[in-house]
PDB file of N, CA and C in Angstrom:
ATOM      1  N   UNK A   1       0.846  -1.182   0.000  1.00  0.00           N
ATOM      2  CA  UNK A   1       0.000   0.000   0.000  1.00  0.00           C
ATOM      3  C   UNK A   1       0.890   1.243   0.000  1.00  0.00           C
ATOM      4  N   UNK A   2       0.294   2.239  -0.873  1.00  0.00           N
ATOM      5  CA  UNK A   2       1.701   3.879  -0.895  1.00  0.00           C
ATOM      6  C   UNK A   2       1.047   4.319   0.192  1.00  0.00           C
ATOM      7  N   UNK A   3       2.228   4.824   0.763  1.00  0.00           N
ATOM      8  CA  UNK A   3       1.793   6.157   2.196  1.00  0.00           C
ATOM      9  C   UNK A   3       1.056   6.962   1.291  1.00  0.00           C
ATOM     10  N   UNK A   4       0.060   7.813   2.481  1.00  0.00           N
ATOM     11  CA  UNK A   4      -1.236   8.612   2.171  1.00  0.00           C
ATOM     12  C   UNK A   4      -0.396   9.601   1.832  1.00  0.00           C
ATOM     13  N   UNK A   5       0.872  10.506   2.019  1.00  0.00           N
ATOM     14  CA  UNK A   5       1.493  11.147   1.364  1.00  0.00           C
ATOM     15  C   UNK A   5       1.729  11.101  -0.021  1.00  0.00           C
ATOM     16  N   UNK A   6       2.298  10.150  -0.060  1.00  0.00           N
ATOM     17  CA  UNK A   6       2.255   9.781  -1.646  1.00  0.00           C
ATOM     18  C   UNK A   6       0.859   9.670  -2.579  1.00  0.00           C
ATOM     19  N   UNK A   7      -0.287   9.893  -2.182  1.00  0.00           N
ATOM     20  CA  UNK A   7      -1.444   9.599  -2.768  1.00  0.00           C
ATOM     21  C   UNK A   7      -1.815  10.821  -3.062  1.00  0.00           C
ATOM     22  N   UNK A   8      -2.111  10.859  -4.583  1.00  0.00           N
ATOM     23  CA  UNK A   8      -2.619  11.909  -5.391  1.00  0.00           C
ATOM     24  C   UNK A   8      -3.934  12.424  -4.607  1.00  0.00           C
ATOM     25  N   UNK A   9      -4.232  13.611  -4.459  1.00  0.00           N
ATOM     26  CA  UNK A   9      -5.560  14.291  -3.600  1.00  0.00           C
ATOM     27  C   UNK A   9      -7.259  13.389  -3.829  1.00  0.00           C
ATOM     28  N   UNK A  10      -7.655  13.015  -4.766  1.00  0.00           N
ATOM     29  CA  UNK A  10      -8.679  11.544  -5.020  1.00  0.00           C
ATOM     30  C   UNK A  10      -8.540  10.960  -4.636  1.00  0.00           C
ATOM     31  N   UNK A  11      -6.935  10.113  -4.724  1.00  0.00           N
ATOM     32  CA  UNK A  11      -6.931   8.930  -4.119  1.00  0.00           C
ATOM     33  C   UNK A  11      -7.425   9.409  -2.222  1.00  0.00           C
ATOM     34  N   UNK A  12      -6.120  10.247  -1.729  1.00  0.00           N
ATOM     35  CA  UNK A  12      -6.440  10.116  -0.678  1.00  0.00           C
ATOM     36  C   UNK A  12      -8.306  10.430  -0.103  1.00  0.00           C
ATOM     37  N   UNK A  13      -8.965  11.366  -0.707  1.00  0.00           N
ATOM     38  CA  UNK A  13     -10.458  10.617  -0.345  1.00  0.00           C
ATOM     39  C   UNK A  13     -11.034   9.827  -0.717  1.00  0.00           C
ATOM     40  N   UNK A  14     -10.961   8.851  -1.585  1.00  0.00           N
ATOM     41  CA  UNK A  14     -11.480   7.863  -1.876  1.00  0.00           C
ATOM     42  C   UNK A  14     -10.861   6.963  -1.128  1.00  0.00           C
ATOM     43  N   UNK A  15      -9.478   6.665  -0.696  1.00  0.00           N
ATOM     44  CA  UNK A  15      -9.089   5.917   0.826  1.00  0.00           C
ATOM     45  C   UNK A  15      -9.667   6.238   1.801  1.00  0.00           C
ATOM     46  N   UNK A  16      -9.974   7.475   2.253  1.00  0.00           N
ATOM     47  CA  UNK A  16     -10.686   7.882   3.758  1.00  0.00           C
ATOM     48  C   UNK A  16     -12.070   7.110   3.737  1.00  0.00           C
ATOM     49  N   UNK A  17     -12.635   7.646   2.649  1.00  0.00           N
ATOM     50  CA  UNK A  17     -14.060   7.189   2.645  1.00  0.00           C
ATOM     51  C   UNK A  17     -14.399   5.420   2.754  1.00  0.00           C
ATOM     52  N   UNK A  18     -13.325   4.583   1.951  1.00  0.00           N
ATOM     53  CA  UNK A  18     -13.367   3.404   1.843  1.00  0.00           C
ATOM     54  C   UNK A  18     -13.146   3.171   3.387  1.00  0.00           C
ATOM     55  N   UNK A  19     -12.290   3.656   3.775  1.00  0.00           N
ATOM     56  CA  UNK A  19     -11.772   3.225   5.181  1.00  0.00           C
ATOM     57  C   UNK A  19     -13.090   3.648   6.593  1.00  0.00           C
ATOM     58  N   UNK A  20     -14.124   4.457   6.024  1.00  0.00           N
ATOM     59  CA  UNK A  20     -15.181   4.774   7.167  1.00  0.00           C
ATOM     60  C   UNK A  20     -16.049   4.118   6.953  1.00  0.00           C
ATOM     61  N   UNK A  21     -16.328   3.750   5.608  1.00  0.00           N
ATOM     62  CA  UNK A  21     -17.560   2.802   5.802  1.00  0.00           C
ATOM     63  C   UNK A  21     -18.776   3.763   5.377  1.00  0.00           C
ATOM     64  N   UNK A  22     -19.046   5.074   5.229  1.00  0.00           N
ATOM     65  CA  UNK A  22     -20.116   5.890   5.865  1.00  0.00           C
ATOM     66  C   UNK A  22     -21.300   5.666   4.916  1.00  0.00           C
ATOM     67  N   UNK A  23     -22.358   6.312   5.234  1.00  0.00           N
ATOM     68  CA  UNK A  23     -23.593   6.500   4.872  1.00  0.00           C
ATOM     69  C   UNK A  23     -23.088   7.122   3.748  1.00  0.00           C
ATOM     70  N   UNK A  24     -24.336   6.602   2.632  1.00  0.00           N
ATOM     71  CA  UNK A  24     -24.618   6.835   1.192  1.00  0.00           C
ATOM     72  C   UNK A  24     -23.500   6.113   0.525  1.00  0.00           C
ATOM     73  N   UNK A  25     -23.159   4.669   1.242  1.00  0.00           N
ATOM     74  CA  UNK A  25     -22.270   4.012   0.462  1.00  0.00           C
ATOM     75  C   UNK A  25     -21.206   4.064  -0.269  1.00  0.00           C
ATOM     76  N   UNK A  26     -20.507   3.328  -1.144  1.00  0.00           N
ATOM     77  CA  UNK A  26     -19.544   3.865  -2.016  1.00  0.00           C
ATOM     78  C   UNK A  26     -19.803   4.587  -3.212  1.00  0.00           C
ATOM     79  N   UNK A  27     -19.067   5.738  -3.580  1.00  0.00           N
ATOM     80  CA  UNK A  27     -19.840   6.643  -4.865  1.00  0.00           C
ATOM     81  C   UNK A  27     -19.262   6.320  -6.202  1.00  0.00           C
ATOM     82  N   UNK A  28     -20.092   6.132  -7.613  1.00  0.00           N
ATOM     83  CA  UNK A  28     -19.313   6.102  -8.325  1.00  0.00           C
ATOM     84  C   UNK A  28     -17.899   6.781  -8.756  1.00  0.00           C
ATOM     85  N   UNK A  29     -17.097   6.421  -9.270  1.00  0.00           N
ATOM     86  CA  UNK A  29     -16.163   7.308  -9.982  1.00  0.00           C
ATOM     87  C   UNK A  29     -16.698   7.333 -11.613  1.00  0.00           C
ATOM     88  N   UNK A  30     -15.545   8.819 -11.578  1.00  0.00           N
ATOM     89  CA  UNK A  30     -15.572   8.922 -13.062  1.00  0.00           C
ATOM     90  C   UNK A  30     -16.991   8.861 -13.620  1.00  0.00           C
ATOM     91  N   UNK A  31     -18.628   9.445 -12.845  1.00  0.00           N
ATOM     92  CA  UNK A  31     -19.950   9.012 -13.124  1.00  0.00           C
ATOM     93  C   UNK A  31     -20.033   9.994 -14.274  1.00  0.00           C
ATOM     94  N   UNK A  32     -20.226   9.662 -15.305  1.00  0.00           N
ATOM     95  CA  UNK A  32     -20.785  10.859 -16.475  1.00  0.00           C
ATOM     96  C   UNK A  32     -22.019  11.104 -16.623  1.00  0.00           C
ATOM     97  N   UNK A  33     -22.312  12.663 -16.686  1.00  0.00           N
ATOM     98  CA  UNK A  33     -23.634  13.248 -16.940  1.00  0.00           C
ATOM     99  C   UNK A  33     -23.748  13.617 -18.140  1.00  0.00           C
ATOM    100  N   UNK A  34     -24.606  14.183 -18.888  1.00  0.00           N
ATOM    101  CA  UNK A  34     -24.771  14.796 -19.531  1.00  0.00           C
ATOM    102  C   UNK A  34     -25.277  16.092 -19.422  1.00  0.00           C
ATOM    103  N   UNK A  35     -24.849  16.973 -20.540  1.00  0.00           N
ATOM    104  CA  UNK A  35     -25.644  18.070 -20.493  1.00  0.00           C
ATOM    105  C   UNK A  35     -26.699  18.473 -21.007  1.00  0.00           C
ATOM    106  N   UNK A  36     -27.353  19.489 -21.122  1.00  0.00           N
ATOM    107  CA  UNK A  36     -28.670  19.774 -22.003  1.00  0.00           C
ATOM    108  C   UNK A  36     -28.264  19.825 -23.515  1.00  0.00           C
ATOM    109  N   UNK A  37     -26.805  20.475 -23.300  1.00  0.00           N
ATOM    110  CA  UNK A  37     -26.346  21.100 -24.396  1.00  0.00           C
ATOM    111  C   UNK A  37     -25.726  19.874 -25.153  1.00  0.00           C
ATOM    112  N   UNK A  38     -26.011  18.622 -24.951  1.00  0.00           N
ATOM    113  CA  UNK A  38     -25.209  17.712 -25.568  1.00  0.00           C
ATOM    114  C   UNK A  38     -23.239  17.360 -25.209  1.00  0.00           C
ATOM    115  N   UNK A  39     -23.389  18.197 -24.096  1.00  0.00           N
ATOM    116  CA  UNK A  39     -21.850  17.876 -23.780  1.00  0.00           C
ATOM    117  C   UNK A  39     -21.374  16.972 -22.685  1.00  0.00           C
ATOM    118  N   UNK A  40     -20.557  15.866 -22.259  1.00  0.00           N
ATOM    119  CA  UNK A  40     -20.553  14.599 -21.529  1.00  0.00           C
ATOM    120  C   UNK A  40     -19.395  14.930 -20.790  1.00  0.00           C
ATOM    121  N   UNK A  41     -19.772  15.336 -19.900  1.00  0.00           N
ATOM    122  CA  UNK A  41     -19.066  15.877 -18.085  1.00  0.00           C
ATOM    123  C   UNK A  41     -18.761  14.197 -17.620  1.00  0.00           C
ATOM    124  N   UNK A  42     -17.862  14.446 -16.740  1.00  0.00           N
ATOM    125  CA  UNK A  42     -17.255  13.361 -16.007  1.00  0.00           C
ATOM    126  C   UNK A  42     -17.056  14.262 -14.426  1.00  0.00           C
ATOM    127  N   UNK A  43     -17.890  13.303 -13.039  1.00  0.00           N
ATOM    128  CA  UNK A  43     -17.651  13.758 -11.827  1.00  0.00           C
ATOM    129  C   UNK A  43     -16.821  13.047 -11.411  1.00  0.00           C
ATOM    130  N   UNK A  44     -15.471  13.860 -10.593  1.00  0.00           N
ATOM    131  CA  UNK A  44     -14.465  12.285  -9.604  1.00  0.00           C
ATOM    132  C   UNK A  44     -15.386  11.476  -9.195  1.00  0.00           C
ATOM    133  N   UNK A  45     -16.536  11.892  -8.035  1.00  0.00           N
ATOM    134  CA  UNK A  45     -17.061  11.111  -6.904  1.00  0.00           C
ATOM    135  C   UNK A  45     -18.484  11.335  -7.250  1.00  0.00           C
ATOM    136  N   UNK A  46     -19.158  10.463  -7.366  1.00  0.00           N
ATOM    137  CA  UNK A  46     -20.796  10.860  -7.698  1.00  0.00           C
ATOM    138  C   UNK A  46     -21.415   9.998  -6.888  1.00  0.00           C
ATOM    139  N   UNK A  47     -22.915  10.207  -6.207  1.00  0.00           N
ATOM    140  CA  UNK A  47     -24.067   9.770  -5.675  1.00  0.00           C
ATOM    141  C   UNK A  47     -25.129   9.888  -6.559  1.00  0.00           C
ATOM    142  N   UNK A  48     -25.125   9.047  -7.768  1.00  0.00           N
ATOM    143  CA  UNK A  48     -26.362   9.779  -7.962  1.00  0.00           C
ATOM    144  C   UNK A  48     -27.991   9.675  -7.667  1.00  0.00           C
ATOM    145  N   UNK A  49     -28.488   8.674  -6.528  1.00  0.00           N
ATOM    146  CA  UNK A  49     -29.558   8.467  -6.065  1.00  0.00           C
ATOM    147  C   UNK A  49     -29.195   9.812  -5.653  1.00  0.00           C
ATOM    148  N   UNK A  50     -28.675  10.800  -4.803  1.00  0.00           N
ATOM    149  CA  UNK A  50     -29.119  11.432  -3.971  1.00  0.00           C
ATOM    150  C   UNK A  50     -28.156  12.962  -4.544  1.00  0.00           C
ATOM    151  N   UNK A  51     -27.668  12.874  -5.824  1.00  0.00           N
ATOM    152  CA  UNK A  51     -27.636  13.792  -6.839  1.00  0.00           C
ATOM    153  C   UNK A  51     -26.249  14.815  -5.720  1.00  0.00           C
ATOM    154  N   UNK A  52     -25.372  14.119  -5.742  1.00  0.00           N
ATOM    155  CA  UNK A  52     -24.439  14.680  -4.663  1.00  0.00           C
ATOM    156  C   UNK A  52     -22.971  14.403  -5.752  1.00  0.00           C
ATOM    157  N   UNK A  53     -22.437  15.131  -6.229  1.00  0.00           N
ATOM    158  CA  UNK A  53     -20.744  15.257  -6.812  1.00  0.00           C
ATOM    159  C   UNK A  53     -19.905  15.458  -6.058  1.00  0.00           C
ATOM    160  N   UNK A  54     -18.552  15.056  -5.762  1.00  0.00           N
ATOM    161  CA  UNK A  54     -17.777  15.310  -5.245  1.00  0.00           C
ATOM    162  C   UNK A  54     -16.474  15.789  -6.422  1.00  0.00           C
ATOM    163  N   UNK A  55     -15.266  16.892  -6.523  1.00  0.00           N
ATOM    164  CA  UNK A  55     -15.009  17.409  -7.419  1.00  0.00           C
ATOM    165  C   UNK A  55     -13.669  17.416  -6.477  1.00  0.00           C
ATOM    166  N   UNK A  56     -12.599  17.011  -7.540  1.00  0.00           N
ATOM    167  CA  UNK A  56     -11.519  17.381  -6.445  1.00  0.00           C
ATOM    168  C   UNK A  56     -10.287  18.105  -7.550  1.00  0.00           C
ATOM    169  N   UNK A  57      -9.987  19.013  -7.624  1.00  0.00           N
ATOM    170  CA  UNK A  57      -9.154  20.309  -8.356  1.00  0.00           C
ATOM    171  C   UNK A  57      -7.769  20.227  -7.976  1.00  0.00           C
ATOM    172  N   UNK A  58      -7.427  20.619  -9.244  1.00  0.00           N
ATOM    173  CA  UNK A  58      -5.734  20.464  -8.681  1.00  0.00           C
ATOM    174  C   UNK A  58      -5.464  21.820  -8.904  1.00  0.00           C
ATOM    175  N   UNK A  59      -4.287  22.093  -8.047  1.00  0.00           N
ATOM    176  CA  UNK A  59      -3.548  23.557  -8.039  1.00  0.00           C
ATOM    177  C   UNK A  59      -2.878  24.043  -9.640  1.00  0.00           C
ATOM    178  N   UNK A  60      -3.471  24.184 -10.464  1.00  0.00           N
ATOM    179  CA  UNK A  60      -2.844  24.583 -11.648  1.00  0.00           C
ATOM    180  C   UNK A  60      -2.118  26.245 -11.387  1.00  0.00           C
ATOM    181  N   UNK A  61      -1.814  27.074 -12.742  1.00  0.00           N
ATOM    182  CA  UNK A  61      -0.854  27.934 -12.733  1.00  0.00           C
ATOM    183  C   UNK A  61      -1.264  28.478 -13.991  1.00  0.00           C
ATOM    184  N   UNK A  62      -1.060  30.068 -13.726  1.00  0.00           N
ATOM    185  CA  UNK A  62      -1.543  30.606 -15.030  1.00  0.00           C
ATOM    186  C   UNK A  62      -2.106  30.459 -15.745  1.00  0.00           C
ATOM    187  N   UNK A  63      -1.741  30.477 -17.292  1.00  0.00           N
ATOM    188  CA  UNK A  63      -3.314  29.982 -18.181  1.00  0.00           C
ATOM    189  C   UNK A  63      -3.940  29.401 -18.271  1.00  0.00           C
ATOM    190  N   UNK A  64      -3.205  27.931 -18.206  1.00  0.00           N
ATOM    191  CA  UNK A  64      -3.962  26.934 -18.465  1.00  0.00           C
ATOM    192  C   UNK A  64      -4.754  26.863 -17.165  1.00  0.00           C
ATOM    193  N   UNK A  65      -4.436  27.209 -15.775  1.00  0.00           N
ATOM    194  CA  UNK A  65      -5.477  27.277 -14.612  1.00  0.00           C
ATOM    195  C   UNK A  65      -6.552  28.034 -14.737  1.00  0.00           C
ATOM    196  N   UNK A  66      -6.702  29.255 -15.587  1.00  0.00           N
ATOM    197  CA  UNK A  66      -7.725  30.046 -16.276  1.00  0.00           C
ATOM    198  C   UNK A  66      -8.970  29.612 -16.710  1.00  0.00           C
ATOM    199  N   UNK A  67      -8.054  28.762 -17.724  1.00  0.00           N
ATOM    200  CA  UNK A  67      -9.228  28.246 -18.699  1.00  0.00           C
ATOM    201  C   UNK A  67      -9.623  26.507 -18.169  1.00  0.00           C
ATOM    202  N   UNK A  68      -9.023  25.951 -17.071  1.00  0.00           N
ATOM    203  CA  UNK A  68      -9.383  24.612 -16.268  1.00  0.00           C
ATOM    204  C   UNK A  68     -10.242  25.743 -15.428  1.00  0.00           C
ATOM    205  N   UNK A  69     -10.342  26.436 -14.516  1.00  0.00           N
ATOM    206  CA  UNK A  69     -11.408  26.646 -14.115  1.00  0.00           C
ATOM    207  C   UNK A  69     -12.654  27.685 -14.573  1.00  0.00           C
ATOM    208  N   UNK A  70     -12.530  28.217 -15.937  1.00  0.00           N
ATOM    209  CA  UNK A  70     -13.802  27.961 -16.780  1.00  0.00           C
ATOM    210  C   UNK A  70     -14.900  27.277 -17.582  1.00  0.00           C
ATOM    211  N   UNK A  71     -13.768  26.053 -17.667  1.00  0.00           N
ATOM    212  CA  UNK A  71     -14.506  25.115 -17.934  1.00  0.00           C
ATOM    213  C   UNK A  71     -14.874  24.366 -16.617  1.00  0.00           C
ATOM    214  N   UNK A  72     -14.427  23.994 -15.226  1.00  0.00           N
ATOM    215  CA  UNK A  72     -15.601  23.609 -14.042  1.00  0.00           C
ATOM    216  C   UNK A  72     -16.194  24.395 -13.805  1.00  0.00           C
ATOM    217  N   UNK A  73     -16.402  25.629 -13.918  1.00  0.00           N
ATOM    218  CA  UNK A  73     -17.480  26.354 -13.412  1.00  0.00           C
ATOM    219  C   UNK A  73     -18.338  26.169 -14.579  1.00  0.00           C
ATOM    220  N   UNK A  74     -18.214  25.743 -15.969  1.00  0.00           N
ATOM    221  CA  UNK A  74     -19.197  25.470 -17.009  1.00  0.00           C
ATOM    222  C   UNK A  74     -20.341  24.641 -16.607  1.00  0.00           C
ATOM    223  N   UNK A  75     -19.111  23.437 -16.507  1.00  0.00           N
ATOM    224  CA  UNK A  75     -19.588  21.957 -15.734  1.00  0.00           C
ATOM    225  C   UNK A  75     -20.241  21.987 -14.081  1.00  0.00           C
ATOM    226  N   UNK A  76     -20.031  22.870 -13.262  1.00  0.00           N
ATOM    227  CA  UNK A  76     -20.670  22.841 -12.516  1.00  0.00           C
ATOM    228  C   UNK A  76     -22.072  23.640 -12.822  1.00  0.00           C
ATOM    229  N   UNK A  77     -21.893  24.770 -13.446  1.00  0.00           N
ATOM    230  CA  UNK A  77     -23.216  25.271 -13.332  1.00  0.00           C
ATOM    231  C   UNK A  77     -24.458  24.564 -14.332  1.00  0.00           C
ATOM    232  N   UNK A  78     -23.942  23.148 -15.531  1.00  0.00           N
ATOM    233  CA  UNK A  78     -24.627  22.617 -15.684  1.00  0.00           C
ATOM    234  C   UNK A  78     -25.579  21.615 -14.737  1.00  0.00           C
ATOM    235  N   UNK A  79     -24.557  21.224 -14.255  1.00  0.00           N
ATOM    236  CA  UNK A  79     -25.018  19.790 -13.035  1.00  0.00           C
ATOM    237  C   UNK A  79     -25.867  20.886 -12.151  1.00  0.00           C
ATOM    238  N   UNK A  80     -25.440  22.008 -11.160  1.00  0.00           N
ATOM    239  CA  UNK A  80     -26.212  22.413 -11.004  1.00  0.00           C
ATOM    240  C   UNK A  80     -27.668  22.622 -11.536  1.00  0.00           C
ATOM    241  N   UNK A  81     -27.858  23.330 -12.548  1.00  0.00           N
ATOM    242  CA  UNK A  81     -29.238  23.318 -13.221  1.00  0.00           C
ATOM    243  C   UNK A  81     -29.939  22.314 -13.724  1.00  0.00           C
ATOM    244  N   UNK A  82     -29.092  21.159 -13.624  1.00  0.00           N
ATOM    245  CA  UNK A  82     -30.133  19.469 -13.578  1.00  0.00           C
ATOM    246  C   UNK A  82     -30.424  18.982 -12.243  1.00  0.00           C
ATOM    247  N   UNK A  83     -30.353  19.485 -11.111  1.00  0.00           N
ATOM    248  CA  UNK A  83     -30.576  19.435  -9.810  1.00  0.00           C
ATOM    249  C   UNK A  83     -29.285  18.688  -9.365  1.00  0.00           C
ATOM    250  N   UNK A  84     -28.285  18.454  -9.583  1.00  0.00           N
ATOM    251  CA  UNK A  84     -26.790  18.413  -8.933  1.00  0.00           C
ATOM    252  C   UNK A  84     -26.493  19.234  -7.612  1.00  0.00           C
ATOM    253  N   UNK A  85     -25.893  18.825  -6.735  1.00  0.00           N
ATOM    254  CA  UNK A  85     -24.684  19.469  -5.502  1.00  0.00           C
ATOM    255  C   UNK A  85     -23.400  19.364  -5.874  1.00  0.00           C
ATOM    256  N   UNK A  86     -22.788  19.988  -5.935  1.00  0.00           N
ATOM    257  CA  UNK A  86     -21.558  19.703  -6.505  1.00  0.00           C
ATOM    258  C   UNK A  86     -20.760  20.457  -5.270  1.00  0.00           C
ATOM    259  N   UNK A  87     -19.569  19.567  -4.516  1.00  0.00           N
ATOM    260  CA  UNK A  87     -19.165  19.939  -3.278  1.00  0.00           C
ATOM    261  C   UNK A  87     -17.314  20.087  -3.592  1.00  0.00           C
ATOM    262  N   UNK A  88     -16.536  20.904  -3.968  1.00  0.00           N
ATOM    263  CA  UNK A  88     -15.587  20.984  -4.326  1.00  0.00           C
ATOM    264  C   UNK A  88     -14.552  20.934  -3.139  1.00  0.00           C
ATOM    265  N   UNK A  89     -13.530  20.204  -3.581  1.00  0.00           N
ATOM    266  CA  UNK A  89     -11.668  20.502  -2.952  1.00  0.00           C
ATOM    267  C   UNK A  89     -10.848  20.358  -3.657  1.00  0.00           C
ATOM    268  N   UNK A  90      -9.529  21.096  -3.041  1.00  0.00           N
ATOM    269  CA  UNK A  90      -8.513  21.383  -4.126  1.00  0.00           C
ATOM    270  C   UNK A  90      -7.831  20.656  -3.036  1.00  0.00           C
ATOM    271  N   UNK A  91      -6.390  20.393  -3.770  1.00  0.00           N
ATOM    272  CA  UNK A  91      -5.121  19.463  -3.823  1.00  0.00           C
ATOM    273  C   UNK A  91      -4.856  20.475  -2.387  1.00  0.00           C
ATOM    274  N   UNK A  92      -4.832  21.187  -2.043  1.00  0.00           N
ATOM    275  CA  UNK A  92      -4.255  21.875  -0.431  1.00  0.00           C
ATOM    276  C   UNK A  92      -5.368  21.569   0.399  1.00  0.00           C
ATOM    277  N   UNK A  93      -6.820  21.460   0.185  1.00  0.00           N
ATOM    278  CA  UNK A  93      -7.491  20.694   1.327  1.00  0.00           C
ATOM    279  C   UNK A  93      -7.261  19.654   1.406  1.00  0.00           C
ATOM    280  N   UNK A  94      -6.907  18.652   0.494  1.00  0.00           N
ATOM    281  CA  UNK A  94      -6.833  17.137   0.602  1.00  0.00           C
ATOM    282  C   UNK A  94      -5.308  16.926   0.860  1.00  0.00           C
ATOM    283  N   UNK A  95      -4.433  17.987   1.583  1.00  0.00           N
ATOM    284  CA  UNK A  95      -3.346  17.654   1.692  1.00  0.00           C
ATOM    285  C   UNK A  95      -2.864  16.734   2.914  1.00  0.00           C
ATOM    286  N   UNK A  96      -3.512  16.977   3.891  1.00  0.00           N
ATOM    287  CA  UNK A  96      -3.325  16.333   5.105  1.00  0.00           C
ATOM    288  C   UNK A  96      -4.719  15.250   5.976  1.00  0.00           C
ATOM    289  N   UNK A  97      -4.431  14.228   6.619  1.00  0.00           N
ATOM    290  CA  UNK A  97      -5.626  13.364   7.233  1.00  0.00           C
ATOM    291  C   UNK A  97      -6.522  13.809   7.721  1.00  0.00           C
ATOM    292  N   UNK A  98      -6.037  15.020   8.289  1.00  0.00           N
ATOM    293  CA  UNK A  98      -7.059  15.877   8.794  1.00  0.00           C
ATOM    294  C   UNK A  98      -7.939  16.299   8.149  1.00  0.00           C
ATOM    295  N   UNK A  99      -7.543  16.860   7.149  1.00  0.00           N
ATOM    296  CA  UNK A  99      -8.198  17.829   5.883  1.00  0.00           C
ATOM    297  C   UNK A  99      -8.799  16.859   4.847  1.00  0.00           C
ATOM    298  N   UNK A 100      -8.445  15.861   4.862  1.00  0.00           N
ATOM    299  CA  UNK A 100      -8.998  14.844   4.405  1.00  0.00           C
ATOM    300  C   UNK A 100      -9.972  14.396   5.145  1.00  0.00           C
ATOM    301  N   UNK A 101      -9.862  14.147   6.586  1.00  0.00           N
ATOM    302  CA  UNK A 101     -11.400  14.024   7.318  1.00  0.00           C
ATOM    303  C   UNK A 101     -12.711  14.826   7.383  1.00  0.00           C
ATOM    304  N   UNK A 102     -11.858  16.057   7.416  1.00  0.00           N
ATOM    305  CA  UNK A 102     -13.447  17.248   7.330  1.00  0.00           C
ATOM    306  C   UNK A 102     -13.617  16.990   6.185  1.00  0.00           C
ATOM    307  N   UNK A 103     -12.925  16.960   4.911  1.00  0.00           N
ATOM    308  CA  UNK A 103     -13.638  16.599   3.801  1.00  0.00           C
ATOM    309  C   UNK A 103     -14.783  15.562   3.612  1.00  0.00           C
ATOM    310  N   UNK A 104     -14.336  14.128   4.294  1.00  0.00           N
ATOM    311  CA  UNK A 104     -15.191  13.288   4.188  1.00  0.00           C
ATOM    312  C   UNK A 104     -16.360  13.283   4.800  1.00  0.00           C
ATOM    313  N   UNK A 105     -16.082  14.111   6.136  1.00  0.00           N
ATOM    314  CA  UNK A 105     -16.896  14.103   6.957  1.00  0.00           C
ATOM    315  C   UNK A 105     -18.529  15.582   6.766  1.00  0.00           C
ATOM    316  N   UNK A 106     -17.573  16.705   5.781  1.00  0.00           N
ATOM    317  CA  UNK A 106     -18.671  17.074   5.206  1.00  0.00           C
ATOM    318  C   UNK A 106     -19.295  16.721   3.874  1.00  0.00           C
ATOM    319  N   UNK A 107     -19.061  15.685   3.110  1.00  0.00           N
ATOM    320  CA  UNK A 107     -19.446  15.041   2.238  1.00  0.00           C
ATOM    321  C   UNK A 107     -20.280  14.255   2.776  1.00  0.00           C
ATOM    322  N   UNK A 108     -20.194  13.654   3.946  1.00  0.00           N
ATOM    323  CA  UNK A 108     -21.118  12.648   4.914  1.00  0.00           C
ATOM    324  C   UNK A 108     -22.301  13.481   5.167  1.00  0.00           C
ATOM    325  N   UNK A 109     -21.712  14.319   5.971  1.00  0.00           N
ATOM    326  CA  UNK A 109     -22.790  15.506   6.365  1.00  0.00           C
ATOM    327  C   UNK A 109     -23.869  15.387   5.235  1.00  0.00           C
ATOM    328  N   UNK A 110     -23.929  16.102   4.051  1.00  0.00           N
ATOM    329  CA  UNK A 110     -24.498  16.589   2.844  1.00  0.00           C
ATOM    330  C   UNK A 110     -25.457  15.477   2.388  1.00  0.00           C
ATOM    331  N   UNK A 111     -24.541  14.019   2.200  1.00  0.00           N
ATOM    332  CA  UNK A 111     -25.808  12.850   1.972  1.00  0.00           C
ATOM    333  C   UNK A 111     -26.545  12.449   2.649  1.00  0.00           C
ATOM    334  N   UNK A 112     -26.170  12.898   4.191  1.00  0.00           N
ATOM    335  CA  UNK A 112     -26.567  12.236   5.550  1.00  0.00           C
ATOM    336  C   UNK A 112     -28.649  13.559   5.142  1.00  0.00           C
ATOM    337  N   UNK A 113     -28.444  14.055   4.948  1.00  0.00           N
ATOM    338  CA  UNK A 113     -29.478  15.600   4.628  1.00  0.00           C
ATOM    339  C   UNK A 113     -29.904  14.978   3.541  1.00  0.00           C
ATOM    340  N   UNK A 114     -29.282  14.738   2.456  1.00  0.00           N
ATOM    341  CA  UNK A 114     -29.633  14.355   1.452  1.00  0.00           C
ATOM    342  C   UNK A 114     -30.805  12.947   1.439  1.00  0.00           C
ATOM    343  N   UNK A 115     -30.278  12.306   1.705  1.00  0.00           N
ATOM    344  CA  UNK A 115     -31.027  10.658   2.197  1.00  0.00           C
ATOM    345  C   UNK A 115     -32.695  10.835   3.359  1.00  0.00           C
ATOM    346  N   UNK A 116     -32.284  11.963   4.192  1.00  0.00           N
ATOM    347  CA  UNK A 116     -33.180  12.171   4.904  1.00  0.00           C
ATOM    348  C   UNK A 116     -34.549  12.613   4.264  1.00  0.00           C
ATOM    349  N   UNK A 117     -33.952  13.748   3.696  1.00  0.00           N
ATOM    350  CA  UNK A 117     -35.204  14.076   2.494  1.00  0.00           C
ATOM    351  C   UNK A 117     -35.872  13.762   1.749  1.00  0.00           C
ATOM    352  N   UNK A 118     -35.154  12.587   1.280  1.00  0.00           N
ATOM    353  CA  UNK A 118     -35.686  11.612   0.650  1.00  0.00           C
ATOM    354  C   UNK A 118     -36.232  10.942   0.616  1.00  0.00           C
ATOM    355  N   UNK A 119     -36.679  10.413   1.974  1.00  0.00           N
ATOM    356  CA  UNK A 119     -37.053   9.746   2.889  1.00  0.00           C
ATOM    357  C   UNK A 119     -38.586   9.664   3.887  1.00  0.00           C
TER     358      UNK A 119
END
């Protein structure tokens, strides 16, 4: 197994989460939506009974970070307007176990609300 250091910012929540067990089960990866507009989005972490994304961003640089986050805010504000949550972190929240726990743990939060409502 690589130390959680060594684990690219996904991996390390998709280890936390495997490792808790929590409510709303395991989420797809890589779940593709579509858009209205005919365009085919890919979420890291998806729920989609309970319409919950998880999005995890890497620290880019100058231009090309420009135009990577015009196109997720594209992609989010589609999923949004198909009734999507889309719950974002970047590569410096998912840097440490810690930061990796509140992550999971407000991703828990969100389906934990989510499921209820549903309900």
């Amino acid at each position: 197994m690589t130390a959680f250091s060594k684990l690219k910012p996904a991996e390390k929540f998709a280890e936390k989460w495997r490792t808790h067990g929590l409510v709303g089960g395991d989420p797809e990866t890589e779940h593709r939506f579509d858009s209205d507009g005919g365009r085919r989005w890919r979420f890291d972490f998806a729920w989609p009974d309970q319409r919950l994304a998880v999005e995890v961003d890497g620290l880019g640089y100058g231009h090309q970070a420009v135009v990577g986050m015009a196109a997720d805010n594209e992609k989010q504000n589609a999923a949004v307007q198909q009734g999507w949550s889309v719950l974002r972190f970047n590569s410096k929240q998912l840097g440490s176990h810690a930061s990796v726990e509140a992550a999971v743990q407000q991703v828990c939060e969100v389906l934990c609300s989510a499921i209820e409502l549903r309900d």
